[in-house]
C-alpha atoms as a PDB file:
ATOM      1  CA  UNK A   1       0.000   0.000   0.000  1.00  0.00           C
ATOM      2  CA  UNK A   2       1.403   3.282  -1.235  1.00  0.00           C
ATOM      3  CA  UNK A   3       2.987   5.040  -3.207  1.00  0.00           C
ATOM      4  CA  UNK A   4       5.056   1.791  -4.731  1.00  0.00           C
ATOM      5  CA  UNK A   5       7.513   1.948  -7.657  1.00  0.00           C
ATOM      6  CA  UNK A   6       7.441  -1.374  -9.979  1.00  0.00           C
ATOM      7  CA  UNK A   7      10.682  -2.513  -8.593  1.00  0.00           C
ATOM      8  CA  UNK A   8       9.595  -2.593  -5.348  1.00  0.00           C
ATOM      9  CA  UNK A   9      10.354  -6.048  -4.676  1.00  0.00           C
ATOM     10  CA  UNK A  10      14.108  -5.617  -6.069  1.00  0.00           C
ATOM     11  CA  UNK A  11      15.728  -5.324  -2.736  1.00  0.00           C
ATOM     12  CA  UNK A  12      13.996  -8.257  -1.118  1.00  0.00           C
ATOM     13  CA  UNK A  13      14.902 -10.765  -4.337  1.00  0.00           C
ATOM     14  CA  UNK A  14      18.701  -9.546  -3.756  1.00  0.00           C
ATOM     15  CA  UNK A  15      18.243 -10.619   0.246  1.00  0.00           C
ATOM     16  CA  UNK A  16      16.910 -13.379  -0.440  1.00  0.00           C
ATOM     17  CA  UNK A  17      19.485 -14.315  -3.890  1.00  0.00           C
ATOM     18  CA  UNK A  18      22.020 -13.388  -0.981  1.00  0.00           C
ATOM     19  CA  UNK A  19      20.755 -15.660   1.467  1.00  0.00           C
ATOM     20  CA  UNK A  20      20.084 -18.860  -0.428  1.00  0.00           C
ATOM     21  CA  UNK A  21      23.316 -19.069  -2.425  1.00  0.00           C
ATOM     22  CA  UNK A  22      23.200 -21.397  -5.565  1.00  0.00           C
ATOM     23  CA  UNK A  23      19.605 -23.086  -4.482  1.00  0.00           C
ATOM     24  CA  UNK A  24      17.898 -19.274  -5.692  1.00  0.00           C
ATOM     25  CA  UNK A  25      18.750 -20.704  -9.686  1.00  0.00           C
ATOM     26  CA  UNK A  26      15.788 -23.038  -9.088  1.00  0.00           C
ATOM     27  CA  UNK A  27      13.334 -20.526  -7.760  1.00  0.00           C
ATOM     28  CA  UNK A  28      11.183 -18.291  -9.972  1.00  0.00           C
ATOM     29  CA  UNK A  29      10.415 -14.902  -8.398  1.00  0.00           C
ATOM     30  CA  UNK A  30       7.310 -13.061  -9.976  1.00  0.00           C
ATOM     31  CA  UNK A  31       6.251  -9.889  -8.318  1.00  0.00           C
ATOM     32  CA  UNK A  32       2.138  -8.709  -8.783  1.00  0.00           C
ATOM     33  CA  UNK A  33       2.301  -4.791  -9.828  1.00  0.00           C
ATOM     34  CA  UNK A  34      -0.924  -3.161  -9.324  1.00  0.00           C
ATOM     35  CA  UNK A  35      -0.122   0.833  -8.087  1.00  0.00           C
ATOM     36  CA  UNK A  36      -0.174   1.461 -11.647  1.00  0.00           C
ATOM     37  CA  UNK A  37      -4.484   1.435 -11.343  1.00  0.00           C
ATOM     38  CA  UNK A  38      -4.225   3.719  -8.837  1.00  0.00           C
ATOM     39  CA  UNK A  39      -1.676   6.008  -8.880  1.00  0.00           C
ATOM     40  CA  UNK A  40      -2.316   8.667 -11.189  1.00  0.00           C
ATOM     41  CA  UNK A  41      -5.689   9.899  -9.347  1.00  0.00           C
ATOM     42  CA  UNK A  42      -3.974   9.747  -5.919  1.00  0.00           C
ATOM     43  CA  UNK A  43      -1.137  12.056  -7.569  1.00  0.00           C
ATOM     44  CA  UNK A  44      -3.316  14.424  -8.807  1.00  0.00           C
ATOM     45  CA  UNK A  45      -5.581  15.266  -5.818  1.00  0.00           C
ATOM     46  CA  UNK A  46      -1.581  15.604  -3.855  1.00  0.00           C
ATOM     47  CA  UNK A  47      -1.060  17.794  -6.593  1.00  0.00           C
ATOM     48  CA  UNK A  48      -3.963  20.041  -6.374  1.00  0.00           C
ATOM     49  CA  UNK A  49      -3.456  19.911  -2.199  1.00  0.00           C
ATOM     50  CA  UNK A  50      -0.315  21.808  -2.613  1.00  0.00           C
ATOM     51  CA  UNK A  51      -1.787  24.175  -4.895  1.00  0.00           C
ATOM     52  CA  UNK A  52      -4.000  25.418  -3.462  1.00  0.00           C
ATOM     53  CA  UNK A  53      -3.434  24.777   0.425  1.00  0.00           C
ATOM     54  CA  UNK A  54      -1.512  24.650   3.057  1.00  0.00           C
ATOM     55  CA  UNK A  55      -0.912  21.331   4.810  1.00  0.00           C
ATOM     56  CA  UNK A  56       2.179  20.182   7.182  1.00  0.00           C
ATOM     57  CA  UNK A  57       3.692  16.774   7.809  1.00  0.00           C
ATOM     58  CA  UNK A  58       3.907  15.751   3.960  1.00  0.00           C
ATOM     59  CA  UNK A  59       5.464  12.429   4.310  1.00  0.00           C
ATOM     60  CA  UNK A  60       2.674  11.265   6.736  1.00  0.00           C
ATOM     61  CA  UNK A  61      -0.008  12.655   4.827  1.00  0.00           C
ATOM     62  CA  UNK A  62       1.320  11.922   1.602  1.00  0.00           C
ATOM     63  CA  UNK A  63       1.652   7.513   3.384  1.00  0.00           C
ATOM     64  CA  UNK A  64      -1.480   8.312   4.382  1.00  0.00           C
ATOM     65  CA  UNK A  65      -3.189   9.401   1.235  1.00  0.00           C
ATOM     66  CA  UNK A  66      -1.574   7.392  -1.270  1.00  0.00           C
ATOM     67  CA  UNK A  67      -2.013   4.057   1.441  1.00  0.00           C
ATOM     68  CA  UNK A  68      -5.613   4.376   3.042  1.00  0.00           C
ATOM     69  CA  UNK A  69      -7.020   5.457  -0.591  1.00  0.00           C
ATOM     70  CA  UNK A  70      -5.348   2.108  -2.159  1.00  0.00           C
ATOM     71  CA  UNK A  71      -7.186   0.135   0.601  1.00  0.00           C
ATOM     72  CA  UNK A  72     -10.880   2.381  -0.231  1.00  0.00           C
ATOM     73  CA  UNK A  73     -10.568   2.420  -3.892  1.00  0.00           C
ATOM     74  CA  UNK A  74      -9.777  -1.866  -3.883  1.00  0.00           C
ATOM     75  CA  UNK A  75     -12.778  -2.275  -1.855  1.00  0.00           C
ATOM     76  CA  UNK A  76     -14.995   0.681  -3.604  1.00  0.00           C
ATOM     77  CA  UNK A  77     -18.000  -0.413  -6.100  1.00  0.00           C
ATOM     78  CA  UNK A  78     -15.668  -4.301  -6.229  1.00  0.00           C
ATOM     79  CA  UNK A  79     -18.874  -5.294  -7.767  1.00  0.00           C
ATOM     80  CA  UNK A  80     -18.438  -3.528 -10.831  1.00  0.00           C
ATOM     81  CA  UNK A  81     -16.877  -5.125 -14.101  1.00  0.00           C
ATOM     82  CA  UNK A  82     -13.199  -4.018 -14.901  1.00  0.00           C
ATOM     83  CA  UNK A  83     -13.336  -2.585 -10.894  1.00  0.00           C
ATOM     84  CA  UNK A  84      -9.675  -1.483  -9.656  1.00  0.00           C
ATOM     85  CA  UNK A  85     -10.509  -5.047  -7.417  1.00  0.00           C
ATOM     86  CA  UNK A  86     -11.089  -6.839 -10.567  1.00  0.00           C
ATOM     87  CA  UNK A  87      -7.690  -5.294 -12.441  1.00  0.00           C
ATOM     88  CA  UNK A  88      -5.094  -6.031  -9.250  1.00  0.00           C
ATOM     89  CA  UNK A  89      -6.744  -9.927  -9.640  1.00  0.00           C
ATOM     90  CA  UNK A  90      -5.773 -10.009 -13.297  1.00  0.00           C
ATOM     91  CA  UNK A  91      -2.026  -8.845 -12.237  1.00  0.00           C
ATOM     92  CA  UNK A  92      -2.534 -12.076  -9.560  1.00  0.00           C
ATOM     93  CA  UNK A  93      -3.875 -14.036 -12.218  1.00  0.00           C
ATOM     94  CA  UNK A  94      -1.364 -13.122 -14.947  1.00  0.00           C
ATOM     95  CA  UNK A  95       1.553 -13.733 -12.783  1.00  0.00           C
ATOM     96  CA  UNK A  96       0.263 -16.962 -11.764  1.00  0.00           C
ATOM     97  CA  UNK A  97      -0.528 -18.100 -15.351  1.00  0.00           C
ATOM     98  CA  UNK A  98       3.166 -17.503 -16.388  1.00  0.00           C
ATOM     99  CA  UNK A  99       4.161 -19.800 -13.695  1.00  0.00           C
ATOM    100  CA  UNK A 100       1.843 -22.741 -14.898  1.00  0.00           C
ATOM    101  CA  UNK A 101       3.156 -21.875 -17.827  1.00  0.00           C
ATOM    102  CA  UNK A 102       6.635 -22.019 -17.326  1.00  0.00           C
ATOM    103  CA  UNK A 103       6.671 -24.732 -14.611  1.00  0.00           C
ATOM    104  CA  UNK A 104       3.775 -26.882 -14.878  1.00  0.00           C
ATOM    105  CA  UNK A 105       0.370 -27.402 -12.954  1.00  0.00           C
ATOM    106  CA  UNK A 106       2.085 -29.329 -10.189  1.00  0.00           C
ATOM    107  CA  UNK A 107       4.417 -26.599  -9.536  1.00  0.00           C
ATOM    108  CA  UNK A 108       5.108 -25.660  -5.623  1.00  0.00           C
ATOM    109  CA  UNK A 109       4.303 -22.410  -5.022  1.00  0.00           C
ATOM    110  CA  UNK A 110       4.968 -19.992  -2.224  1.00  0.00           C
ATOM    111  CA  UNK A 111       2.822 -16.637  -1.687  1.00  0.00           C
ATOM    112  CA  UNK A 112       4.618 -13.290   0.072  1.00  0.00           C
ATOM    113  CA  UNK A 113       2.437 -10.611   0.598  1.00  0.00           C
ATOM    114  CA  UNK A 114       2.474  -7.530   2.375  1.00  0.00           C
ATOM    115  CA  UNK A 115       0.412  -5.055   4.658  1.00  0.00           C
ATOM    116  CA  UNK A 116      -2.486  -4.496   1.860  1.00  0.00           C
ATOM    117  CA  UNK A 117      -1.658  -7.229  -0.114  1.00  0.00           C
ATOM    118  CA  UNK A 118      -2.469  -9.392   2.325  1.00  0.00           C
ATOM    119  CA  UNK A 119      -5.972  -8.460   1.819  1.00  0.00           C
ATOM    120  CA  UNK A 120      -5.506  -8.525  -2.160  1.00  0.00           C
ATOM    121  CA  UNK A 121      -4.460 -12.159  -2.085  1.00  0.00           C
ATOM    122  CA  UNK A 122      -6.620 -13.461   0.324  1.00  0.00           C
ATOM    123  CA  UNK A 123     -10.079 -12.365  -1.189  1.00  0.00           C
ATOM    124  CA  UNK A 124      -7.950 -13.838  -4.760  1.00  0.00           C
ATOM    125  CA  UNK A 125      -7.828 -17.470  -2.733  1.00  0.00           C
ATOM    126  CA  UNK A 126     -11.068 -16.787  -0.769  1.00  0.00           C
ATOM    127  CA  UNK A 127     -12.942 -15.734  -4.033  1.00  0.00           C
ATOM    128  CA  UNK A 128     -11.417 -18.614  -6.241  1.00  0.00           C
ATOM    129  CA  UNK A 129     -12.520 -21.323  -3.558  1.00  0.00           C
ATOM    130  CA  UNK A 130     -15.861 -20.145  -3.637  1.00  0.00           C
ATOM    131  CA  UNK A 131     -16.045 -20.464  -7.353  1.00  0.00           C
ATOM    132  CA  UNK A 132     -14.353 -23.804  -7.006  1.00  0.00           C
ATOM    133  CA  UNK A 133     -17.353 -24.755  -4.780  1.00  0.00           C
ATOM    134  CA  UNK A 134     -19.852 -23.593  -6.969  1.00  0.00           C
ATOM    135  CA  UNK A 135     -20.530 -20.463  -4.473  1.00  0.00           C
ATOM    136  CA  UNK A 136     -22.094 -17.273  -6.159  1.00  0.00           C
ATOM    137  CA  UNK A 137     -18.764 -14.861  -6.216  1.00  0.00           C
ATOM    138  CA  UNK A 138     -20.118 -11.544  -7.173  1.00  0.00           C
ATOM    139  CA  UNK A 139     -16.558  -9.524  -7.975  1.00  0.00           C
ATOM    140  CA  UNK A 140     -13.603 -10.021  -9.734  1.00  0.00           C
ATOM    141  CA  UNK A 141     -12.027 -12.209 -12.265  1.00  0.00           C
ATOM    142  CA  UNK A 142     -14.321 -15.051 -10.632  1.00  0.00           C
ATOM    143  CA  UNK A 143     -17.380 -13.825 -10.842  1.00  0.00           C
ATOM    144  CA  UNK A 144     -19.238 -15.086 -13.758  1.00  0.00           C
ATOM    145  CA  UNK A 145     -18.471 -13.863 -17.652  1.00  0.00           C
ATOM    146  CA  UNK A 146     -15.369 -12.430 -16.234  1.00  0.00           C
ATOM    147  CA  UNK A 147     -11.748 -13.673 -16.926  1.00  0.00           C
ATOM    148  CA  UNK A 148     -11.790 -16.474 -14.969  1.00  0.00           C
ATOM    149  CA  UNK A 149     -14.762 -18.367 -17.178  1.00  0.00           C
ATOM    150  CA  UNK A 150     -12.083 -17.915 -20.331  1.00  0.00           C
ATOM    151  CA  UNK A 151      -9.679 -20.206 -18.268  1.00  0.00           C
ATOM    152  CA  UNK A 152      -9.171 -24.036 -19.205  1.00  0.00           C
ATOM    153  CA  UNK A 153      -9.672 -26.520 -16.406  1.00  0.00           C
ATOM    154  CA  UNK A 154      -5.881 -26.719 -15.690  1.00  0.00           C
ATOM    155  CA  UNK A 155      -5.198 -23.412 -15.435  1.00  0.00           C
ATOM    156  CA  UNK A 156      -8.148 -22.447 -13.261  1.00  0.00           C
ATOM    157  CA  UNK A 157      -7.228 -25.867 -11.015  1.00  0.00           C
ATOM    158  CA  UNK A 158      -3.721 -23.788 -10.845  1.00  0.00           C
ATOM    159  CA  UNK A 159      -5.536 -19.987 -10.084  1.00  0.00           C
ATOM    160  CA  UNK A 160      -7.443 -21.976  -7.085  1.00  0.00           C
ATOM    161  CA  UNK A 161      -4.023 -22.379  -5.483  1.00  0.00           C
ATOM    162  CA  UNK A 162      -3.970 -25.945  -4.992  1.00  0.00           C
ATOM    163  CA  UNK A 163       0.014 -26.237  -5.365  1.00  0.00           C
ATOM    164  CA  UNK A 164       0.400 -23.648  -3.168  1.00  0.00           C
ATOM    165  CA  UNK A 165       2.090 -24.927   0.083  1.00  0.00           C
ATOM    166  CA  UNK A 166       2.881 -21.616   2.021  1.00  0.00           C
ATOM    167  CA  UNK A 167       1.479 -18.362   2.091  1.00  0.00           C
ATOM    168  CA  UNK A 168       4.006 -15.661   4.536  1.00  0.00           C
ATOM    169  CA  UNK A 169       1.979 -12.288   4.974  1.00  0.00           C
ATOM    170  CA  UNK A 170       4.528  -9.416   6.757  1.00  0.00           C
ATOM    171  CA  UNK A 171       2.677  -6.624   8.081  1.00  0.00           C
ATOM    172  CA  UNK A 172      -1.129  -7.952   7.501  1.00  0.00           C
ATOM    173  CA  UNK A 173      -4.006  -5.246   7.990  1.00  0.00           C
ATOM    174  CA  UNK A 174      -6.587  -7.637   7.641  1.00  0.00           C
ATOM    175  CA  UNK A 175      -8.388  -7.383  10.877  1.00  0.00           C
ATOM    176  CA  UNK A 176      -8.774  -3.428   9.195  1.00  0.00           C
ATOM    177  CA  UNK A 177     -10.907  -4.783   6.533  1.00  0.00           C
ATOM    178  CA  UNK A 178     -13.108  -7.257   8.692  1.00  0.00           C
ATOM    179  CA  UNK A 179     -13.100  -5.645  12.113  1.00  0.00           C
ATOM    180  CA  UNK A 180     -16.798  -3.777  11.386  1.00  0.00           C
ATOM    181  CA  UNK A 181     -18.242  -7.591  10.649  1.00  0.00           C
ATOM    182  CA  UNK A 182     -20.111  -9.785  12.836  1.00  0.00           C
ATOM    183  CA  UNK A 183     -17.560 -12.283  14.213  1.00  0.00           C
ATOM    184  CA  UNK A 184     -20.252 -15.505  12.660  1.00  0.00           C
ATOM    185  CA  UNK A 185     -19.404 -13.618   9.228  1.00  0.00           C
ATOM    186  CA  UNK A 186     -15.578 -13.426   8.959  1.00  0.00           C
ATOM    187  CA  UNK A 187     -14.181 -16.977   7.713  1.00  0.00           C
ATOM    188  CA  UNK A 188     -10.557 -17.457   5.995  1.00  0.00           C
ATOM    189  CA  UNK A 189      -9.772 -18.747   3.114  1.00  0.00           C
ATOM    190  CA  UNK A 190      -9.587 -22.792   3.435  1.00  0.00           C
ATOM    191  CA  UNK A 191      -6.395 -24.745   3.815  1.00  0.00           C
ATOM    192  CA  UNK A 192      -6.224 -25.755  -0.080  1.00  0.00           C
ATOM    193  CA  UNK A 193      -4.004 -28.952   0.363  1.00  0.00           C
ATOM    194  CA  UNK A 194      -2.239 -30.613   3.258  1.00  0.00           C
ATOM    195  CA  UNK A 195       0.839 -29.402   3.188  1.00  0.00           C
ATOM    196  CA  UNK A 196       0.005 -25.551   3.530  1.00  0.00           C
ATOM    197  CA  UNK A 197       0.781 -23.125   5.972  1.00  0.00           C
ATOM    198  CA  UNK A 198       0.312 -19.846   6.595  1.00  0.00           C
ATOM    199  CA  UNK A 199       2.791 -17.586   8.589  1.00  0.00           C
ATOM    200  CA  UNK A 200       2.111 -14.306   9.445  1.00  0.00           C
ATOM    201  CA  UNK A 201       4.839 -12.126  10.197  1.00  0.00           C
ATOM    202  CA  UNK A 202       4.105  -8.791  12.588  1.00  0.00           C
ATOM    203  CA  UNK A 203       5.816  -6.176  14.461  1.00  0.00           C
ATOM    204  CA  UNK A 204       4.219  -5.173  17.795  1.00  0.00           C
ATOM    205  CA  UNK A 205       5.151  -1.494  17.250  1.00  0.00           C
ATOM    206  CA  UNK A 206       3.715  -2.109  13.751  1.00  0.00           C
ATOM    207  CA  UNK A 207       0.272  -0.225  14.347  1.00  0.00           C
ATOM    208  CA  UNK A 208      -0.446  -1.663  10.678  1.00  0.00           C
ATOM    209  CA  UNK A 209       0.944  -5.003  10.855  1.00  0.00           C
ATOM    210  CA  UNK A 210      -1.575  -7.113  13.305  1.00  0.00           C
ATOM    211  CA  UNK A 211      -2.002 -11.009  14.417  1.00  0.00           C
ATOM    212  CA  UNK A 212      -4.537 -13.062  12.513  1.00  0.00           C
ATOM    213  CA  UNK A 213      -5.160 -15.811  15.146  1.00  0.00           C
ATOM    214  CA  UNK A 214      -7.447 -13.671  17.313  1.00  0.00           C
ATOM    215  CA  UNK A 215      -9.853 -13.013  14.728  1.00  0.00           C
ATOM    216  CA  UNK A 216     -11.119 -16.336  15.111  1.00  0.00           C
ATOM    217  CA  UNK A 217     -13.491 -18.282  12.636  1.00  0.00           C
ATOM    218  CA  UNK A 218     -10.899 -20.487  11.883  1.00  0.00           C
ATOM    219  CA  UNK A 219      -8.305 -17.986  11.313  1.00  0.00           C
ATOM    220  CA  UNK A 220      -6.781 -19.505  14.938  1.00  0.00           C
ATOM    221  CA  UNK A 221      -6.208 -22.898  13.568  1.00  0.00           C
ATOM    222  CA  UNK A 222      -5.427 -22.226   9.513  1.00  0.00           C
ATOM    223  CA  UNK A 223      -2.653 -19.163  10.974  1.00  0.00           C
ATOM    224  CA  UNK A 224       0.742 -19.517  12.583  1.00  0.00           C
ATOM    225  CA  UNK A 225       1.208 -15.976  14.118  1.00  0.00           C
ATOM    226  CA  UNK A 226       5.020 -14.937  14.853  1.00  0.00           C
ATOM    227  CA  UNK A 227       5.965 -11.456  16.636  1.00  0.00           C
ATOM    228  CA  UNK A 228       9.368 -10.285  15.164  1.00  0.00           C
ATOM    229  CA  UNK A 229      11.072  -7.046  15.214  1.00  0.00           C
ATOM    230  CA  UNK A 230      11.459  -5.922  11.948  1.00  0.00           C
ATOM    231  CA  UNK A 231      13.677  -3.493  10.660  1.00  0.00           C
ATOM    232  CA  UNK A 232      17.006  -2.299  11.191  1.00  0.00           C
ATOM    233  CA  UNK A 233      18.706  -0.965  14.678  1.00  0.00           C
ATOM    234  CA  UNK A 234      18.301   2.933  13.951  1.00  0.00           C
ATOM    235  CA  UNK A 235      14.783   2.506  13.404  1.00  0.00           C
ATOM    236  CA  UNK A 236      14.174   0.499  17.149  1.00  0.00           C
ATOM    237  CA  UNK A 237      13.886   3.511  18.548  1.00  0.00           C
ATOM    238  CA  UNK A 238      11.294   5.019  16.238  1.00  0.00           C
ATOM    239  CA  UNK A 239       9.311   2.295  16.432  1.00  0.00           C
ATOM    240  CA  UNK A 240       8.409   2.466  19.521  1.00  0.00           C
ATOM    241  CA  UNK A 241       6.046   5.077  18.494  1.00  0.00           C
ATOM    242  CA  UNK A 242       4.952   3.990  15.036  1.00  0.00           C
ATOM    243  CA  UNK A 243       5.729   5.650  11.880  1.00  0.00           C
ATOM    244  CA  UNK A 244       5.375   4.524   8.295  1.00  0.00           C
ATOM    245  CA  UNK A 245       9.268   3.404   8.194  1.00  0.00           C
ATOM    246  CA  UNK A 246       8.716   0.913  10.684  1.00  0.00           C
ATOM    247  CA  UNK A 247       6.131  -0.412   8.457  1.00  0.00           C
ATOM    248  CA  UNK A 248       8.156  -0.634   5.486  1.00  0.00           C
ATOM    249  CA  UNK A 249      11.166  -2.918   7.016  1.00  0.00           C
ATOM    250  CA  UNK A 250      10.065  -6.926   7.095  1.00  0.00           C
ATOM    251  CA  UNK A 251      11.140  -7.716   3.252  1.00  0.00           C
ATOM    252  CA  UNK A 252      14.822  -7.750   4.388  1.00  0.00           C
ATOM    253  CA  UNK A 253      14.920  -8.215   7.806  1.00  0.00           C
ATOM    254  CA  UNK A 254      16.312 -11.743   8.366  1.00  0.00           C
ATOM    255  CA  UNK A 255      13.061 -12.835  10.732  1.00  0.00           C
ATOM    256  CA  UNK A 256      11.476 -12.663   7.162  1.00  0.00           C
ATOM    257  CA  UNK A 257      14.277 -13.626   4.803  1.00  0.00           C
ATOM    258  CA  UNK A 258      15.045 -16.690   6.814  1.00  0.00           C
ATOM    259  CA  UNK A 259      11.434 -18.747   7.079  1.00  0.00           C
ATOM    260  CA  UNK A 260      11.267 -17.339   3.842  1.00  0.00           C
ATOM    261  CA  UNK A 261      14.406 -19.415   2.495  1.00  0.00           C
ATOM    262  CA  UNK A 262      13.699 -22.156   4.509  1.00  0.00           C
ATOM    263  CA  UNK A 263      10.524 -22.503   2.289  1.00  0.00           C
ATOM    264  CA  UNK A 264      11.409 -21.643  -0.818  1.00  0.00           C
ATOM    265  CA  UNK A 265      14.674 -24.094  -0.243  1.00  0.00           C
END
């Protein structure tokens, strides 16, 4: 969430190149870009801000602007076709597709996601099981006459995430988007084989990274929760009072990088 540029997962593959040694030739990386669909607006009304008034703390403001309107213009009018929900599952959906493409439909696969993309992918999953179970899904590429009907059986098989054996979310704001729910009405995704897991990363000073477990529903038994400290020494003491750095150090801290490897290897 954020202003992102398209290499913003650069510095983590390096990390993570760095870390493995020789076993990273046998992983395929594939990062989902989806800023691009919201971007421009969110520039434009920063633009017009400073042009016509006066405003202080710009880096907070400008986290906050570019960040919380990601998160209400994913979840705005979803319902709609070709809905900035719909487009950031198409950039899932592509990026998956060149893997089954490349690799094969029995292809391992592990998921990293962060703060809103946490969200992103799991209503991807969440939404793709229910189509799997011949649910009514009413947004995105699953819902009916949409991309994921123009699919062959394979590929769709692939999209549902059944070769997916670990998904590690770092700084998760999920509870965010199903906090104002009645607890009976907030399920996870389901466990789609045996062999998955899901880790959730967090930072207790992290005022946007949060547990899953306590959300309950199932999210208790599907979740492993784990509190690290992410980020490097000279931001420890800034963290203590959050800020949006704080938020923006798990992809190469090694309590990420490591269970990351470990996965991947």
């Amino acid at each position: 969430m954020g202003e992102q540029p398209h290499d913003y997962a650069d510095e983590m593959k390096r990390a993570l190149q760095h870390r493995m040694g020789a076993a990273y030739v046998n992983v395929d990386v594939h990062s989902v870009y989806y800023q691009h669909l919201l971007k421009p607006n969110e520039q434009d009304v920063w633009r017009r801000v400073h042009e016509q008034a006066k405003v202080r703390y710009d880096q907070l403001r400008k986290f906050i602007l570019f960040g919380f309107a990601d998160a209400a213009g994913l979840e705005n009018r979803k319902e709609f076709d070709d809905s900035v929900y719909e487009q950031a599952q198409v950039e899932i959906a592509l990026a998956l597709l060149a893997i089954h493409a490349s690799r094969g439909p029995d292809t391992p696969v592990v998921l990293l996601a962060h703060s809103l993309g946490c969200q992103v992918m799991s209503s991807f999953i969440y939404d793709a099981q229910k189509r799997a179970g011949g649910g009514a899904v009413t947004a995105g590429i699953w819902k009916p006459g949409r991309m994921g009907d123009s699919l062959t059986p394979a590929q769709r098989k692939f999209l549902q995430c059944g070769t997916v054996r670990a998904f590690v979310t770092t700084g998760c704001n999920i509870p965010v988007f199903v906090a104002a729910h009645q607890r009976m009405h907030v399920k996870p995704i389901t466990k789609p084989n045996p062999a998955f897991s899901w880790i959730n990363l967090y930072d207790p000073d992290d005022a946007l990274g949060w547990p899953l477990q306590p959300l309950e529903g199932g999210y208790e038994t599907l979740v492993e929760d784990r509190a690290i400290n992410a980020g490097q020494s000279f931001l420890d003491f800034m963290t203590k009072s959050w800020n949006p750095l704080s938020h923006a150090a798990y992809w190469t801290d090694d309590d990420v990088l490591k269970p990351l490897a470990a996965l991947l290897a």
